[in-house]
PDB file of N, CA and C in Angstrom:
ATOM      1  N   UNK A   1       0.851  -1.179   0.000  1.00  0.00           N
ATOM      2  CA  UNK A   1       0.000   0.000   0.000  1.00  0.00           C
ATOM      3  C   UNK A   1       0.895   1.239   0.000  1.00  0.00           C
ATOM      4  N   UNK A   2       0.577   2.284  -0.497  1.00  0.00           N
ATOM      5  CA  UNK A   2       1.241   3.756  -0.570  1.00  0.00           C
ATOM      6  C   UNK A   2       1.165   3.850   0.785  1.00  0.00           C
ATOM      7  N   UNK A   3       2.374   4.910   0.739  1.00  0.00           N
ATOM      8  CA  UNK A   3       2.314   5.643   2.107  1.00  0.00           C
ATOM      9  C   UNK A   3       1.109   6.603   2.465  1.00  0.00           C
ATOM     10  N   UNK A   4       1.029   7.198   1.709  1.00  0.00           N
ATOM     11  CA  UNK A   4      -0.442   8.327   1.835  1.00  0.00           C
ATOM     12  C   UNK A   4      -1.403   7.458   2.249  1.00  0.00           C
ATOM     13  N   UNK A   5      -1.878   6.690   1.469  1.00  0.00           N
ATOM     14  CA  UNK A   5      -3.006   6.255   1.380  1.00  0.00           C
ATOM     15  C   UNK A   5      -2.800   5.423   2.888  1.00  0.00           C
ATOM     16  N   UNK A   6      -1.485   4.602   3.602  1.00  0.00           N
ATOM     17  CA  UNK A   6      -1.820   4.253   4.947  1.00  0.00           C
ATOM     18  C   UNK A   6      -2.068   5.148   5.670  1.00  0.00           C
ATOM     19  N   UNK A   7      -1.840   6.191   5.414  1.00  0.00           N
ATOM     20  CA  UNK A   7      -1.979   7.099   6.689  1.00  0.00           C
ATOM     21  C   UNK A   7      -2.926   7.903   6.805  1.00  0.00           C
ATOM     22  N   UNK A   8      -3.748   8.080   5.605  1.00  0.00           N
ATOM     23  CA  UNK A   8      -4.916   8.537   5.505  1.00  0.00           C
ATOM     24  C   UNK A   8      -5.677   7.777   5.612  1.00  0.00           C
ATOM     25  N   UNK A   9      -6.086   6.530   5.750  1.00  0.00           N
ATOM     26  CA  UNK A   9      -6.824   4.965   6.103  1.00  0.00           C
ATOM     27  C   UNK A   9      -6.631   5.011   7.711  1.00  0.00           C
ATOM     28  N   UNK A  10      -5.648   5.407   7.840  1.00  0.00           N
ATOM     29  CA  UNK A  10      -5.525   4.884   9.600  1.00  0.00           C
ATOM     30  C   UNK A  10      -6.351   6.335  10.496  1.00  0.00           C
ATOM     31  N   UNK A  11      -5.598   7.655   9.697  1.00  0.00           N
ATOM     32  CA  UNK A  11      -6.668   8.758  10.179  1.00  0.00           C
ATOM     33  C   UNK A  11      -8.034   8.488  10.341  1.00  0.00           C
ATOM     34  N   UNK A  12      -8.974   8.002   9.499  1.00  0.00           N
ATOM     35  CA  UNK A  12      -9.888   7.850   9.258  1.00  0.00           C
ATOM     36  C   UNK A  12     -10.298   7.000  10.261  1.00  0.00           C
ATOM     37  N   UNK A  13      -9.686   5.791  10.587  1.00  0.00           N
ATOM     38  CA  UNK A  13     -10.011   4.104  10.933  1.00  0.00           C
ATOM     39  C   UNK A  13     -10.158   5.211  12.488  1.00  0.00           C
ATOM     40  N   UNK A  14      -9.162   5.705  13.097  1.00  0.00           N
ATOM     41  CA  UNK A  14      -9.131   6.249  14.357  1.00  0.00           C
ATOM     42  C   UNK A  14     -10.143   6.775  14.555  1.00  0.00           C
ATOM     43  N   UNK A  15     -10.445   8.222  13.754  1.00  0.00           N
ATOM     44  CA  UNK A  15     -11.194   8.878  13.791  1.00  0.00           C
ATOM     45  C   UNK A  15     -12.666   8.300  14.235  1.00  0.00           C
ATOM     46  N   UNK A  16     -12.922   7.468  13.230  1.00  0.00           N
ATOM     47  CA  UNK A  16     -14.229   6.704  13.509  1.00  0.00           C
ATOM     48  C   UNK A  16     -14.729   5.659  14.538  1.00  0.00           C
ATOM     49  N   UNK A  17     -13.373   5.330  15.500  1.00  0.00           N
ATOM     50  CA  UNK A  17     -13.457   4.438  16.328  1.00  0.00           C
ATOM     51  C   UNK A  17     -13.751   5.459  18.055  1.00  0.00           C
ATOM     52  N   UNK A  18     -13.197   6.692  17.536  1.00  0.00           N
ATOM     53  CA  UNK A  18     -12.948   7.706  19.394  1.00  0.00           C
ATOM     54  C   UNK A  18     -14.155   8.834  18.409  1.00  0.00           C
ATOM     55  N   UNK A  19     -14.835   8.405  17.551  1.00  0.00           N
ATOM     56  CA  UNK A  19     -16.032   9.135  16.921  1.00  0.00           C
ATOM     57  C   UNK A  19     -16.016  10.323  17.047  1.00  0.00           C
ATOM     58  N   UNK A  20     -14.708  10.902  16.367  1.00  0.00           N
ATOM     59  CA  UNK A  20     -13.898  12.376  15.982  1.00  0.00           C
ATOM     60  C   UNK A  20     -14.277  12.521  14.756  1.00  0.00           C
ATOM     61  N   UNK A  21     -14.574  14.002  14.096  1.00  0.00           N
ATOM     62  CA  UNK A  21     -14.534  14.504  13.155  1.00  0.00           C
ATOM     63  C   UNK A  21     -13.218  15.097  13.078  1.00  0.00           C
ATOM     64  N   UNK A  22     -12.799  15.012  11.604  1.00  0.00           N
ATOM     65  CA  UNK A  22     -11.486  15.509  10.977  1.00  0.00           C
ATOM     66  C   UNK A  22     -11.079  17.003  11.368  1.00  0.00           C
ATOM     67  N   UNK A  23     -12.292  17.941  11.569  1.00  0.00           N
ATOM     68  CA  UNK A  23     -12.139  19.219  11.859  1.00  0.00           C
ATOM     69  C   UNK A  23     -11.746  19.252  14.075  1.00  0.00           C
ATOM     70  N   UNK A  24     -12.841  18.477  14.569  1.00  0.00           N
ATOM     71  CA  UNK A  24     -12.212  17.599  15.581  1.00  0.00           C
ATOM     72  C   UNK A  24     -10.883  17.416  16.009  1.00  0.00           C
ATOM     73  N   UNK A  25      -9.923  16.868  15.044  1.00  0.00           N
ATOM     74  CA  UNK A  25      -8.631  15.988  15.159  1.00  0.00           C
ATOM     75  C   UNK A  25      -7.542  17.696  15.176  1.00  0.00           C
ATOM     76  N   UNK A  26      -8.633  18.199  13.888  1.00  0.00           N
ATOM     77  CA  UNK A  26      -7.021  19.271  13.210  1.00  0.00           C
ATOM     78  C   UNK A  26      -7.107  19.953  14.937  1.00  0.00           C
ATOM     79  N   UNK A  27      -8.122  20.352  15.766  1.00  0.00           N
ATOM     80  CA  UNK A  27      -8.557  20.910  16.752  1.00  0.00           C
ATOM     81  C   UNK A  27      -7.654  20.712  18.020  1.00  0.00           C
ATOM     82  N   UNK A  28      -7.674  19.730  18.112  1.00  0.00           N
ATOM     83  CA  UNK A  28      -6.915  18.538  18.830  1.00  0.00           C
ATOM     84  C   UNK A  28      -5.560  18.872  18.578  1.00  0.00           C
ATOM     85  N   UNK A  29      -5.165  18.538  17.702  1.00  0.00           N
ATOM     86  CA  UNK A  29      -3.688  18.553  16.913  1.00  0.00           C
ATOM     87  C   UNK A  29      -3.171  19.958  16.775  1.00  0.00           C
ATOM     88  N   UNK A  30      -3.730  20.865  16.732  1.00  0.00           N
ATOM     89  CA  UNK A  30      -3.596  22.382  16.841  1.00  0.00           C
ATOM     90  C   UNK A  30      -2.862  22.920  15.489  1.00  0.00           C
ATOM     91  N   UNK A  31      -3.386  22.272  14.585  1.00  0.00           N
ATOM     92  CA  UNK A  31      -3.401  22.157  13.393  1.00  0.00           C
ATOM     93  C   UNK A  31      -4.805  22.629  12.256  1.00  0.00           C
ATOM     94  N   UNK A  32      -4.365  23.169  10.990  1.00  0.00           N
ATOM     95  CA  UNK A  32      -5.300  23.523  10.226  1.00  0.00           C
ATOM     96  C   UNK A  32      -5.746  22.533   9.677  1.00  0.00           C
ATOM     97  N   UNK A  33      -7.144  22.445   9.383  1.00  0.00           N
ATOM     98  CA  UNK A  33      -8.250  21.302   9.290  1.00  0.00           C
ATOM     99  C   UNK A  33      -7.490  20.949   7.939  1.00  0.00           C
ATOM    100  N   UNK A  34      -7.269  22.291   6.832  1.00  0.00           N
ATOM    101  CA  UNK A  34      -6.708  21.726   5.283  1.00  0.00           C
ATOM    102  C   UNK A  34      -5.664  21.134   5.171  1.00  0.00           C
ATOM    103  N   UNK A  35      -4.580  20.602   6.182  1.00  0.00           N
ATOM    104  CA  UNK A  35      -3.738  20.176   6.277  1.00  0.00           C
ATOM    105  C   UNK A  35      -4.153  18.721   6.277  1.00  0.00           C
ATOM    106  N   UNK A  36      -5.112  18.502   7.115  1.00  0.00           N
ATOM    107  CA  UNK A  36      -5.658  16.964   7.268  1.00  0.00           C
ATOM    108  C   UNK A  36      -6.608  16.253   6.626  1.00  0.00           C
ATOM    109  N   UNK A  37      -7.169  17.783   5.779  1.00  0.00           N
ATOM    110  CA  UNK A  37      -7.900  17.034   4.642  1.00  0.00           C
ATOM    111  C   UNK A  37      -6.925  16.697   3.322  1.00  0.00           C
ATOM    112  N   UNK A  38      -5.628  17.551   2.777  1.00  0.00           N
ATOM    113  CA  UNK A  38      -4.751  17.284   2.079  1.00  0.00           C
ATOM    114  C   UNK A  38      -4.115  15.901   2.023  1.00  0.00           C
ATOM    115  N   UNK A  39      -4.044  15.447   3.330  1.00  0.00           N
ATOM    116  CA  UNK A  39      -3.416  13.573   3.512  1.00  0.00           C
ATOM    117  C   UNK A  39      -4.858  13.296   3.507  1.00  0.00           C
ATOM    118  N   UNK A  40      -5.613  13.210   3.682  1.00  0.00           N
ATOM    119  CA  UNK A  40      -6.803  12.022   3.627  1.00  0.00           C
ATOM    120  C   UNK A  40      -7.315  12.041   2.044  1.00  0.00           C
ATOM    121  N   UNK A  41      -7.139  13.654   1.364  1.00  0.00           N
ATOM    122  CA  UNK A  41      -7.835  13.740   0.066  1.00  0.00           C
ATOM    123  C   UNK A  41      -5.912  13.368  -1.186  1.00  0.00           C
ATOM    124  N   UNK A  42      -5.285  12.704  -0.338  1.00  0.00           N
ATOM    125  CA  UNK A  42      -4.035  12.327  -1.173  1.00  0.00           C
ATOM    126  C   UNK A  42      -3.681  13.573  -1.787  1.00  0.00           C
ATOM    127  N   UNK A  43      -4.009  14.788  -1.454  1.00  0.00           N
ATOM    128  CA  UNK A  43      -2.693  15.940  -2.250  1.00  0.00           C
ATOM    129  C   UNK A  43      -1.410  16.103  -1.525  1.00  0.00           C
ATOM    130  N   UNK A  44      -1.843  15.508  -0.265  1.00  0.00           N
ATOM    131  CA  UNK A  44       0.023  15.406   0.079  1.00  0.00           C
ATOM    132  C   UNK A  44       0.227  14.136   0.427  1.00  0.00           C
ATOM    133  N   UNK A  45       1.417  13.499  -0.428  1.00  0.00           N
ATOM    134  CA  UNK A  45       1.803  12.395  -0.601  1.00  0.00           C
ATOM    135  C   UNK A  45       2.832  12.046   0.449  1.00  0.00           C
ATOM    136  N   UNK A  46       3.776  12.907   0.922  1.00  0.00           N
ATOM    137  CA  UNK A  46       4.190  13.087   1.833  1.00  0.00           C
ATOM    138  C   UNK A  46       4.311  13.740   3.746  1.00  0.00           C
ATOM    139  N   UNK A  47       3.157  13.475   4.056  1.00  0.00           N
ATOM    140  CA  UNK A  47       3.144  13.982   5.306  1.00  0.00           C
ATOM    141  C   UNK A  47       4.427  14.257   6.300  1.00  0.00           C
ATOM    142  N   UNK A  48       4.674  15.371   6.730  1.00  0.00           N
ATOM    143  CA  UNK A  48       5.947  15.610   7.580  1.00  0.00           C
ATOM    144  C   UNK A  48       6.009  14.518   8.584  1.00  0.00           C
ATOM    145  N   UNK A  49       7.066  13.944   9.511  1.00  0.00           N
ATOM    146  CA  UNK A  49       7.081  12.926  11.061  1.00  0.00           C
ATOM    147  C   UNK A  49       6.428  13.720  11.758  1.00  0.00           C
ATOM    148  N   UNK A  50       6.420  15.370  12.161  1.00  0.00           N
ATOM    149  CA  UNK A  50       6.089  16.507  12.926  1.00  0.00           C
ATOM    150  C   UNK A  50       4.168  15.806  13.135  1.00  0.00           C
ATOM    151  N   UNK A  51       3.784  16.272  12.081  1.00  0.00           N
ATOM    152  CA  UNK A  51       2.564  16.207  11.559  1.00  0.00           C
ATOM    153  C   UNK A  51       1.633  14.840  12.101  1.00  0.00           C
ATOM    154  N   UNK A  52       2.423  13.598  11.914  1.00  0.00           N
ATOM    155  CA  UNK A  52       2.060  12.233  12.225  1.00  0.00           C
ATOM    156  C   UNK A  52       1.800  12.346  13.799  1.00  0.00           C
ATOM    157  N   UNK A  53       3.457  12.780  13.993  1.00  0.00           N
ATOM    158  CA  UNK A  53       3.806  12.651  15.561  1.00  0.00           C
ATOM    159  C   UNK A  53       1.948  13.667  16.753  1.00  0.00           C
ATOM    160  N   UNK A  54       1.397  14.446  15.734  1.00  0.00           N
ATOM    161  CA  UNK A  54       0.938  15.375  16.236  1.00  0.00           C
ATOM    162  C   UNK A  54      -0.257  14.502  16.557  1.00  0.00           C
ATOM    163  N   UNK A  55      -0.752  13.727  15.212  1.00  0.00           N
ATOM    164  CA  UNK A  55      -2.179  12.885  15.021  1.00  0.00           C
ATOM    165  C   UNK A  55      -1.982  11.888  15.885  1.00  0.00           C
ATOM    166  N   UNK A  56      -1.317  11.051  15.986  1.00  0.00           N
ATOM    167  CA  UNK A  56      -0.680   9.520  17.035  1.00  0.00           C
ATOM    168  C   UNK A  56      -1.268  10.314  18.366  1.00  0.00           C
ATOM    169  N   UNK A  57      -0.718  11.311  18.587  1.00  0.00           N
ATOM    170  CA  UNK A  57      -0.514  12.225  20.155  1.00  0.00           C
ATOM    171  C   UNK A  57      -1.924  11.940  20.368  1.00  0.00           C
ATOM    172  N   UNK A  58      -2.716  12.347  19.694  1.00  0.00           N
ATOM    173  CA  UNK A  58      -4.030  12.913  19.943  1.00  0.00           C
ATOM    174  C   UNK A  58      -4.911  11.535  20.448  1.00  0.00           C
ATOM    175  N   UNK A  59      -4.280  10.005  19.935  1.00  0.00           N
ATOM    176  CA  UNK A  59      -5.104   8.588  20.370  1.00  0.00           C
ATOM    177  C   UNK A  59      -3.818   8.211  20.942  1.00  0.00           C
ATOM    178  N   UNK A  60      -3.337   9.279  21.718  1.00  0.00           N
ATOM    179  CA  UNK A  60      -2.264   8.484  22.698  1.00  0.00           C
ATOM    180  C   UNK A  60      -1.595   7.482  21.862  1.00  0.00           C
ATOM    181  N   UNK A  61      -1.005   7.684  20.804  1.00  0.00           N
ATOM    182  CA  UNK A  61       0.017   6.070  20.172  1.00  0.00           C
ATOM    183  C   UNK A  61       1.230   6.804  19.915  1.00  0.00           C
ATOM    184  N   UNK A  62       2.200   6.031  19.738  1.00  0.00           N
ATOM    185  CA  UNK A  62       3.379   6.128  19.325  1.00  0.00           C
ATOM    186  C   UNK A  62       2.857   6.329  18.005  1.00  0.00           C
ATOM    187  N   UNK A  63       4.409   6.856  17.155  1.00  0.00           N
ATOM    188  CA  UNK A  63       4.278   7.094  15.304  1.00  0.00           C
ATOM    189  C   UNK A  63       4.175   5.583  14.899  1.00  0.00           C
ATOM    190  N   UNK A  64       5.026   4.539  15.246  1.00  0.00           N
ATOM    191  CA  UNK A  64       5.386   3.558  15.224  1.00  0.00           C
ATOM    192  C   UNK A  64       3.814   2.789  15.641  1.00  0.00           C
ATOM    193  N   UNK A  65       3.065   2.631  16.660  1.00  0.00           N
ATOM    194  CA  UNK A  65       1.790   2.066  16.665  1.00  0.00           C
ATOM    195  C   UNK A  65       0.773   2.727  15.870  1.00  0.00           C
ATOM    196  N   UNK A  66       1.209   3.779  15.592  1.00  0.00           N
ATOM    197  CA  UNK A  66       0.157   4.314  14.321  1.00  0.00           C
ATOM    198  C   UNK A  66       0.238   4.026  12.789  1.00  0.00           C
ATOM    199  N   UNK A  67       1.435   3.936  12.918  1.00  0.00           N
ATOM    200  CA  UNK A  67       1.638   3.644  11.701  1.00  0.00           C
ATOM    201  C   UNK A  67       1.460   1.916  10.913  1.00  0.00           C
ATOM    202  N   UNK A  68       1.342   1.287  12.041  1.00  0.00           N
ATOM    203  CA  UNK A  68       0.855  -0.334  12.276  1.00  0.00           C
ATOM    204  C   UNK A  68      -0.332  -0.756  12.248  1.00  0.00           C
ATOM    205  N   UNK A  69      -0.759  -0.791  11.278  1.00  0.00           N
ATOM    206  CA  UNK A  69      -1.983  -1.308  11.253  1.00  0.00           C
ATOM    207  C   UNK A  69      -2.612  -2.609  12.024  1.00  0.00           C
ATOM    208  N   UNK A  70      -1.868  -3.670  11.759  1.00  0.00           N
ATOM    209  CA  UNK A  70      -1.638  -4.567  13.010  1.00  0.00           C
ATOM    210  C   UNK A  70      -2.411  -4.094  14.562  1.00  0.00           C
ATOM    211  N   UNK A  71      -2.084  -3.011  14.855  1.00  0.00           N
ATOM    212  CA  UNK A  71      -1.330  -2.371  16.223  1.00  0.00           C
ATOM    213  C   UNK A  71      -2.724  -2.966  16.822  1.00  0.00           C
ATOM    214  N   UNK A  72      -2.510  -3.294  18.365  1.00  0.00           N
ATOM    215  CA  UNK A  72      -3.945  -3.596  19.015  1.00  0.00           C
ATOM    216  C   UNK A  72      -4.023  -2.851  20.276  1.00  0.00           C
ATOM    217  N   UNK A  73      -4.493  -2.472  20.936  1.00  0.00           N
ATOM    218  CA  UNK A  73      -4.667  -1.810  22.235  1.00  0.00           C
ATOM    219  C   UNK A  73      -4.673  -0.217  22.397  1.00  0.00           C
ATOM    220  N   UNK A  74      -5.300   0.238  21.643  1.00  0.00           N
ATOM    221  CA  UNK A  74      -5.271   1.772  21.421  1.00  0.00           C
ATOM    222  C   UNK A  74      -6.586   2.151  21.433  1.00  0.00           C
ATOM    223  N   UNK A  75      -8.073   1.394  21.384  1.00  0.00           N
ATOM    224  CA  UNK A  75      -9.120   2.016  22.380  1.00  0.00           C
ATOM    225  C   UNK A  75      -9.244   2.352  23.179  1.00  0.00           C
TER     226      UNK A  75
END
């Protein structure tokens, strides 16, 4: 799988599990909402570590358990 596309799958997967809206998360993250619609709508293919590190923060995970789809224990 692309990188974008995991990390915009896992935004989402989170999002919908702690039943956050994206505008929600950027809120959270202290971040602009178009930033997080840019990785979920694939115009940025590259998301900064900064950026990740910010979203993980927000469901308490490491970059590393976020980035794991696998990952189990993060409800």
């Amino acid at each position: 799988m692309e990188y974008h596309k995991l990390i915009a799958g896992r935004i989402l997967e989170l999002c919908q599990i702690h039943d956050l809206t994206i505008g929600q998360l950027a809120a959270r993250c202290h971040m602009n909402k178009a930033t997080l619609d840019n990785i979920i709508e694939g115009k940025c293919k590259k998301p900064r570590i900064q950026t990740i590190y910010k979203i993980a923060g927000v469901f308490h995970l490491s970059v590393r358990e976020f980035l794991d789809q696998n990952a189990a224990g993060y409800l």
